[in-house]
Protein backbone atom coordinates (compact mmCIF):
# COMPACT_ATOMS: atom_id res chain seq x y z
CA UNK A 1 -5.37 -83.41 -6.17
CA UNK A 2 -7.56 -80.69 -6.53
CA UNK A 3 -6.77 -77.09 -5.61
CA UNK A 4 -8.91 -74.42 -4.06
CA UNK A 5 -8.98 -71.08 -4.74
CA UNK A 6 -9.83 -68.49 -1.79
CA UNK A 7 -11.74 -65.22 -3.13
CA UNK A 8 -10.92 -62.46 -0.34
CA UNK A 9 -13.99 -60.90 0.36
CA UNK A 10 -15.47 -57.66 -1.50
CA UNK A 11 -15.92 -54.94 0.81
CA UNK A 12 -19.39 -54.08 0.97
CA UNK A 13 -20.61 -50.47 1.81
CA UNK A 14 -22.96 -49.70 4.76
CA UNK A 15 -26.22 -49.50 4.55
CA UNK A 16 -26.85 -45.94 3.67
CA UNK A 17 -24.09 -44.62 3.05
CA UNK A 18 -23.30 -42.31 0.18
CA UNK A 19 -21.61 -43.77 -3.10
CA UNK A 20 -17.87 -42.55 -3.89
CA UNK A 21 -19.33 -40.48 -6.55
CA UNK A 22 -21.53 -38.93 -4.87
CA UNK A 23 -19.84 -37.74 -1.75
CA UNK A 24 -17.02 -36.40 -4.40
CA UNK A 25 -19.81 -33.93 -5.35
CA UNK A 26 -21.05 -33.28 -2.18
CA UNK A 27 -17.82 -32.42 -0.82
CA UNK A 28 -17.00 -30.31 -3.96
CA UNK A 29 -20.49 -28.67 -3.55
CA UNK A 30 -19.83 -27.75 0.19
CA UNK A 31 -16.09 -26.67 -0.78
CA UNK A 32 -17.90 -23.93 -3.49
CA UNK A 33 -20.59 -23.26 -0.43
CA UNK A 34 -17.94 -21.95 1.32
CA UNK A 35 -15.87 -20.14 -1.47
CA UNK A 36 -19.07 -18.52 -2.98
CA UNK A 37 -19.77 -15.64 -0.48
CA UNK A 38 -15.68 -14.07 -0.84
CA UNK A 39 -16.20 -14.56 -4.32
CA UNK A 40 -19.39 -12.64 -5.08
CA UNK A 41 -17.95 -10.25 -2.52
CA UNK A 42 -15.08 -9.24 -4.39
CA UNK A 43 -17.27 -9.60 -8.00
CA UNK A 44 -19.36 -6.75 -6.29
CA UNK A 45 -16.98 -4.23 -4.29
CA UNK A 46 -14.06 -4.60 -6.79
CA UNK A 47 -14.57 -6.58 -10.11
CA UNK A 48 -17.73 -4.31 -11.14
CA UNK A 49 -16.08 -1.30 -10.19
CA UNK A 50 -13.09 -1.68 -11.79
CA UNK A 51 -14.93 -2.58 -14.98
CA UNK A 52 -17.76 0.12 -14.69
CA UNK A 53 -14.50 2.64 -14.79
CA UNK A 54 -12.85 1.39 -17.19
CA UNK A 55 -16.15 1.53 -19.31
CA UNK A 56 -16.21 5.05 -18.42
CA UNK A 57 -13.06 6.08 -19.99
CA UNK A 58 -14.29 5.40 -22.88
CA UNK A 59 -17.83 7.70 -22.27
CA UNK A 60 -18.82 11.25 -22.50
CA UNK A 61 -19.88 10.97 -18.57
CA UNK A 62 -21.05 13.81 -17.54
CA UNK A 63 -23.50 14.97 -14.72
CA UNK A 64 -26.34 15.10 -17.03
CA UNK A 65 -25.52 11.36 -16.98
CA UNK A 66 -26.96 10.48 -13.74
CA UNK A 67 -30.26 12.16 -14.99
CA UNK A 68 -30.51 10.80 -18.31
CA UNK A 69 -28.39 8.13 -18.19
CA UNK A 70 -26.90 8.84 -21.63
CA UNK A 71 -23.35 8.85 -21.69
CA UNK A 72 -22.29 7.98 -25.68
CA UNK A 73 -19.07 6.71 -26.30
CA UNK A 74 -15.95 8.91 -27.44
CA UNK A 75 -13.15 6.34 -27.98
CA UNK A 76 -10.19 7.48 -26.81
CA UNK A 77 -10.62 11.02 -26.78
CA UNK A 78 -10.38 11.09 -22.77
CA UNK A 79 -7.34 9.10 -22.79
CA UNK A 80 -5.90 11.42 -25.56
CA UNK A 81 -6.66 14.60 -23.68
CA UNK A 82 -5.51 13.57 -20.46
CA UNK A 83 -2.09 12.22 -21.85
CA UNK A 84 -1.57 15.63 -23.85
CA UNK A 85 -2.46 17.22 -20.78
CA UNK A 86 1.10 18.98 -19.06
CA UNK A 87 -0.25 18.31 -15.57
CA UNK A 88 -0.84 14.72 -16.05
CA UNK A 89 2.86 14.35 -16.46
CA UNK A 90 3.92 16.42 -13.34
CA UNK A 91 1.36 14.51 -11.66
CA UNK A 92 2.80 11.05 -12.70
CA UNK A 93 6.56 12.45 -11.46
CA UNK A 94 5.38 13.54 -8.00
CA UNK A 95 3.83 10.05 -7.82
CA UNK A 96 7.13 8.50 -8.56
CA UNK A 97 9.16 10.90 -6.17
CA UNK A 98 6.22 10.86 -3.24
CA UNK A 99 6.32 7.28 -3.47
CA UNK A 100 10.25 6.54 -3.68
CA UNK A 101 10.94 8.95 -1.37
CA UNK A 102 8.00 7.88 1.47
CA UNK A 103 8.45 3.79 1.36
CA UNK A 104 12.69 4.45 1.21
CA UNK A 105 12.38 7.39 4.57
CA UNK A 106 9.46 4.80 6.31
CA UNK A 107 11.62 1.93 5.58
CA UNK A 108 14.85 3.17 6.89
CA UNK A 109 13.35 4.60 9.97
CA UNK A 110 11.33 1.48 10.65
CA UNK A 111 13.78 -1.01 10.59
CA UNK A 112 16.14 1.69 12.69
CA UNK A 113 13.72 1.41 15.22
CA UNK A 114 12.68 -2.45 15.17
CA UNK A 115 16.66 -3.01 15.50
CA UNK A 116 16.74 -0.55 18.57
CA UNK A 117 13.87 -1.90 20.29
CA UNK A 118 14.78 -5.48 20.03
CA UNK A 119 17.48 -4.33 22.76
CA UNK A 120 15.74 -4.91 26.68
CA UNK A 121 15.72 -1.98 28.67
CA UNK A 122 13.52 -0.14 30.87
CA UNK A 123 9.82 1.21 29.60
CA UNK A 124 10.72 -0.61 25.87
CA UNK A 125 7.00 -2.06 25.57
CA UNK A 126 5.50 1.56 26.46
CA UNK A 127 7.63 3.23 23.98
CA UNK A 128 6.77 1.19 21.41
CA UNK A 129 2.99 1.61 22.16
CA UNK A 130 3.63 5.41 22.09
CA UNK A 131 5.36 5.28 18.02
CA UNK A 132 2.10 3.89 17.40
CA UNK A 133 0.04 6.62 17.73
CA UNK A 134 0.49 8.27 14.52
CA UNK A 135 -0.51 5.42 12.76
CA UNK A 136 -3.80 5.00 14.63
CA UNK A 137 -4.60 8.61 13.54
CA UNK A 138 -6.70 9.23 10.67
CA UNK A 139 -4.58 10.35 8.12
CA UNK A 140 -7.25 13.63 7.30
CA UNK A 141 -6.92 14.62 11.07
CA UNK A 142 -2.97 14.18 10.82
CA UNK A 143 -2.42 15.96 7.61
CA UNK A 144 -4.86 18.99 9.15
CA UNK A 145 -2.26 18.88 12.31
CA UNK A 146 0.84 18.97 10.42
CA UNK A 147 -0.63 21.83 8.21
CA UNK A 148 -1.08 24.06 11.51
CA UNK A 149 2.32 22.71 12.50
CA UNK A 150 4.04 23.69 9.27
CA UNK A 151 2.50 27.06 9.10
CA UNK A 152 4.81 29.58 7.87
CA UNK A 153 3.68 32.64 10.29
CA UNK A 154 1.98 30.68 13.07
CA UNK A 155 3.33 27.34 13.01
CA UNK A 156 5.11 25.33 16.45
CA UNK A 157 8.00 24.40 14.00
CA UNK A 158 8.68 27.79 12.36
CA UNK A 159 8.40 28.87 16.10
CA UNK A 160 10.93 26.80 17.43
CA UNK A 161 13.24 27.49 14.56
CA UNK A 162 13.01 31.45 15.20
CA UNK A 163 13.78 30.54 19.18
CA UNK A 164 16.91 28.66 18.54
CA UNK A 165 18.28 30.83 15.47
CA UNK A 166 17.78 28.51 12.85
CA UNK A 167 15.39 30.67 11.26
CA UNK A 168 11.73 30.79 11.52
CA UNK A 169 9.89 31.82 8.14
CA UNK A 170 10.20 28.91 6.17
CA UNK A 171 7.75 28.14 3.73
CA UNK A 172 6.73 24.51 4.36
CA UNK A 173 3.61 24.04 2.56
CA UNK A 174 3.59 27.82 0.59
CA UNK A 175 6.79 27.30 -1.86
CA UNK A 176 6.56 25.51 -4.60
CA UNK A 177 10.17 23.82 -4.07
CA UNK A 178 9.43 22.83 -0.57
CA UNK A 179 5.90 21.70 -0.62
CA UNK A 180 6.33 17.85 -2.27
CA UNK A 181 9.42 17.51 0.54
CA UNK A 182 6.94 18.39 3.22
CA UNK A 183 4.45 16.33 2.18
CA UNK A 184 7.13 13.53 2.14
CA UNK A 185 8.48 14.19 5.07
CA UNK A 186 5.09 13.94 6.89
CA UNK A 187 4.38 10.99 5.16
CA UNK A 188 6.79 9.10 6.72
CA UNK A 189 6.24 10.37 9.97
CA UNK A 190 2.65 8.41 9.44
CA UNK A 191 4.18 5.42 8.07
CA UNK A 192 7.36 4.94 10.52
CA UNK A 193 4.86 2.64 12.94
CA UNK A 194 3.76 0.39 10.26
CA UNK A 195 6.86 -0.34 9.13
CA UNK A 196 8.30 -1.02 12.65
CA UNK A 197 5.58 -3.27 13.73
CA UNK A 198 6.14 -5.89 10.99
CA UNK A 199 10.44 -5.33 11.11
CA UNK A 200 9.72 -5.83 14.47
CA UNK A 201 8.05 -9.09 14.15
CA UNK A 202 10.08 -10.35 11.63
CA UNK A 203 13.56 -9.72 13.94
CA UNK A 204 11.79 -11.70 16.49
CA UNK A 205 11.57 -14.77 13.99
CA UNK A 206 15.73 -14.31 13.08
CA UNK A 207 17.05 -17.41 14.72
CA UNK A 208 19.67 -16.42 17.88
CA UNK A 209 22.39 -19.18 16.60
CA UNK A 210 22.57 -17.38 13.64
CA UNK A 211 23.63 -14.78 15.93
CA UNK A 212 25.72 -16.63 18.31
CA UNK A 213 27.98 -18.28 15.49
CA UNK A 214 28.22 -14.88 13.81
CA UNK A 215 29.48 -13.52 17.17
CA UNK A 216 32.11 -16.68 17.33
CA UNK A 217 33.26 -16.33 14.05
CA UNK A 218 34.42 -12.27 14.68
CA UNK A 219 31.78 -11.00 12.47
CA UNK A 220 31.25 -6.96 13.62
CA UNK A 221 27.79 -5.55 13.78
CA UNK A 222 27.44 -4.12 10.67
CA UNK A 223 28.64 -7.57 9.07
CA UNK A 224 25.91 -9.62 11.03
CA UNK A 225 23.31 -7.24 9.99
CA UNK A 226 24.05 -7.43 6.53
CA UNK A 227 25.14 -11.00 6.30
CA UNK A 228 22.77 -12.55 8.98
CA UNK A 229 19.73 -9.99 9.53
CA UNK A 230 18.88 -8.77 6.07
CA UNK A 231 18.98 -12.35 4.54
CA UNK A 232 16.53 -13.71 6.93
CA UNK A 233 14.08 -10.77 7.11
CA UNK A 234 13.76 -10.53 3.39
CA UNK A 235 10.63 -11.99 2.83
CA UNK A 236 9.46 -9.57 5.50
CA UNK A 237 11.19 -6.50 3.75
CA UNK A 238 9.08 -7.68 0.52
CA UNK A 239 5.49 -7.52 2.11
CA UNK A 240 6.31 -4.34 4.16
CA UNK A 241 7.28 -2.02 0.60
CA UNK A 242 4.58 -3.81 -1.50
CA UNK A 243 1.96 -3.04 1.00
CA UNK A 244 3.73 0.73 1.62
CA UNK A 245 3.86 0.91 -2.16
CA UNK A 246 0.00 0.16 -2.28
CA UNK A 247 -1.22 2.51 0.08
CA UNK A 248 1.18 5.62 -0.86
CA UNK A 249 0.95 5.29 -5.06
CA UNK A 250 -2.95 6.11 -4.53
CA UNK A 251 -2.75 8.47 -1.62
CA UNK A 252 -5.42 11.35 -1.43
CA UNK A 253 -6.51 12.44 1.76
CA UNK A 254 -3.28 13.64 3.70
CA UNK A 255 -2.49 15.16 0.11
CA UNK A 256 -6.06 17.92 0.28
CA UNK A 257 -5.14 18.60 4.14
CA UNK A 258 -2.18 19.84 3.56
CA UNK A 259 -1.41 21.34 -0.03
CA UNK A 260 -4.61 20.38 -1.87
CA UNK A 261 -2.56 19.99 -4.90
CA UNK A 262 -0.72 23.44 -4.53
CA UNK A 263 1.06 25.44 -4.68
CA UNK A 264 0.94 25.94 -8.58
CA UNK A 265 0.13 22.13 -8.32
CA UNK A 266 3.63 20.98 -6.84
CA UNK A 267 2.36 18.32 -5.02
CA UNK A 268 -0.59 17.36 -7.59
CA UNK A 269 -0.43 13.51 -7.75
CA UNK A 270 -2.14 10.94 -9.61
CA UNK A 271 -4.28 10.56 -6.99
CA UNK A 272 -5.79 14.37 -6.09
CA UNK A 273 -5.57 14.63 -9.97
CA UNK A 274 -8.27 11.99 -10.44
CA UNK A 275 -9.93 13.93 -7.62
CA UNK A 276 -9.88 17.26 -9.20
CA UNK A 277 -10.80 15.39 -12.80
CA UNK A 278 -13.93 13.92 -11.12
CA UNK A 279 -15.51 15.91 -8.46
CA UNK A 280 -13.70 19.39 -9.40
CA UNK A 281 -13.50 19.90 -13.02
CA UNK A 282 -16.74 17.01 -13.15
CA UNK A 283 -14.99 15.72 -16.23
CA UNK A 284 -15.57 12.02 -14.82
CA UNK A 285 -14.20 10.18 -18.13
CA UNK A 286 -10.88 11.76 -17.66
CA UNK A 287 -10.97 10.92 -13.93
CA UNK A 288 -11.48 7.39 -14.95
CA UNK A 289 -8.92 7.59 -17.03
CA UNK A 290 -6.26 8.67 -14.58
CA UNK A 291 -7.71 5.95 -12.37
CA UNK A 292 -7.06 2.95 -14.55
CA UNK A 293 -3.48 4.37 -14.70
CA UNK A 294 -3.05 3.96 -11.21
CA UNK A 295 -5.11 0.52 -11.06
CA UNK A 296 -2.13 -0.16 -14.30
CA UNK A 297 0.62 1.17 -12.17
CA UNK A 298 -0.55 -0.86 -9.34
CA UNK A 299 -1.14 -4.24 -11.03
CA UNK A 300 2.28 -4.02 -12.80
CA UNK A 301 4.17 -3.82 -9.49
CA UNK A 302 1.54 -6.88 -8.07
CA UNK A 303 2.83 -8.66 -10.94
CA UNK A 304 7.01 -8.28 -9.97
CA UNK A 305 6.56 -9.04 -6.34
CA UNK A 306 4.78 -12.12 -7.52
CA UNK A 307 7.34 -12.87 -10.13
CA UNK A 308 9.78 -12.00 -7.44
CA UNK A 309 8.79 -14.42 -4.53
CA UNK A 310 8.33 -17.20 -7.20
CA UNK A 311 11.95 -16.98 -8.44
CA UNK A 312 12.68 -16.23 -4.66
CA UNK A 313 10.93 -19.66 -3.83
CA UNK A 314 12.47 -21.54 -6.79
């Protein structure tokens, strides 16, 4: 008795059709098609950049240089001078306390606020439109407001002060142990809106059972905040201070409205230093210089929120 085998048949490609191999590359092909454009865009507008000033740290760059194009190397002879250099390291402390003191007032004020206005009551929606409005103003036109506020002789604030007895000569943006607190404290007027926004959105993403068994179990307010609200909003919490911390460590503009660096360069910051360095003093090498320590002080805290929300998602 014989036994027959049955061969299941091979399946056989359409007519046409591409082979395996190739439509592998042709998909790979259109997947680089579409990644190319944001690529060379940020080769352009931020990888050249941040190498052309690193390069010039290292160069004698001058104004000449845009002439001539000669600008010979000098080592680290800008990074020396700008390190010995007494105003470099006020400049790196009122970074520090501009920056600490901005994202922890804009922070605490936010989340006040996105707390509050998760409550319903009458004209909520419009108020919270209103708290925007600072943050829709450019800073420059803010920071030239708040320097007519602040005035010492003609300002609405000293003004109001001298009305109610609380005095009325203070020197907001004139004394040299007042001047970095103002600045501050103006700062986070801008920033309050930011901050509120995303607390806000994040609250609205805080389960209500959490809330409800909270509630059943006798937990007080302050206990379901803590224990409840805080736990859940974290990630949110994490990308509103790195993003604050970006945007205040470099800050410039609202800076030259209001102090330009003064007085007796108080509120001189890494930031209106590399200004002054560059387009002041036209010592561009030691501009460049104080750039690539921002850029450093940057990257370094890019680097612990990432380490952060990997041992966060671990």
């Amino acid at each position: 008795m014989t036994t027959s085998t049955v061969t299941a048949p091979t399946a056989v490609p359409p007519a046409g059709a591409p082979a395996p191999a190739r439509l592998r590359r042709r998909n790979r092909l259109a997947q680089w098609g579409f990644v190319a454009p944001a690529v060379l865009f940020m080769l352009l507008f931020f990888g050249y950049p941040l190498l052309r000033n690193v390069v010039m740290s290292f160069q004698h760059y001058t104004p000449k240089t845009f002439f001539t194009g000669e600008a010979p190397l000098n080592g680290f002879d800008n990074w020396s001078n700008v390190f010995r250099d007494a105003l470099f390291g006020k400049a790196l402390w009122h970074t520090l306390v501009f920056t600490a003191g901005s994202l922890l007032g804009q922070f605490c004020a936010g989340l006040a606020l996105a707390v509050f206005f998760t409550r319903k009551f009458p004209l909520n929606g419009v108020l919270r439109s209103l708290i925007l409005l600072p943050w829709l103003v450019p800073m420059v036109v803010s920071g030239i407001v708040w320097r007519r506020i602040l005035d010492q002789d003609t300002g609405v604030l000293n003004s109001f002060l001298g009305t109610t007895g609380l005095g009325g000569h203070t020197p907001w943006l004139t004394d040299p142990h007042m001047a970095l607190l103002s600045v501050i404290l103006v700062n986070i007027w801008i920033g309050i809106p930011f901050n509120m926004v995303i607390l806000y959105g994040g609250l609205q993403e805080v389960p209500r059972e959490l809330y409800e068994a909270a509630a059943l179990d006798g937990a007080s307010a302050w206990r379901t905040f803590r224990s409840v609200t805080l736990p859940v909003l974290r990630p949110v919490i994490t990308v509103v201070l790195v993003l604050g911390f970006m945007s205040t460590v470099k800050i410039l503009d609202l800076v030259l409205a209001l102090t330009d660096g003064g007085p007796a360069d108080a509120t001189q910051t890494l930031g209106t230093l590399t200004y002054q360095n560059s387009f002041v003093r036209l010592d561009f090498g030691a501009g460049a210089v104080v750039g690539n320590v921002l850029i450093l002080i940057s990257a370094v805290f890019a680097v612990l929120y990432l380490r952060a929300n990997r041992t966060e998602g671990k």
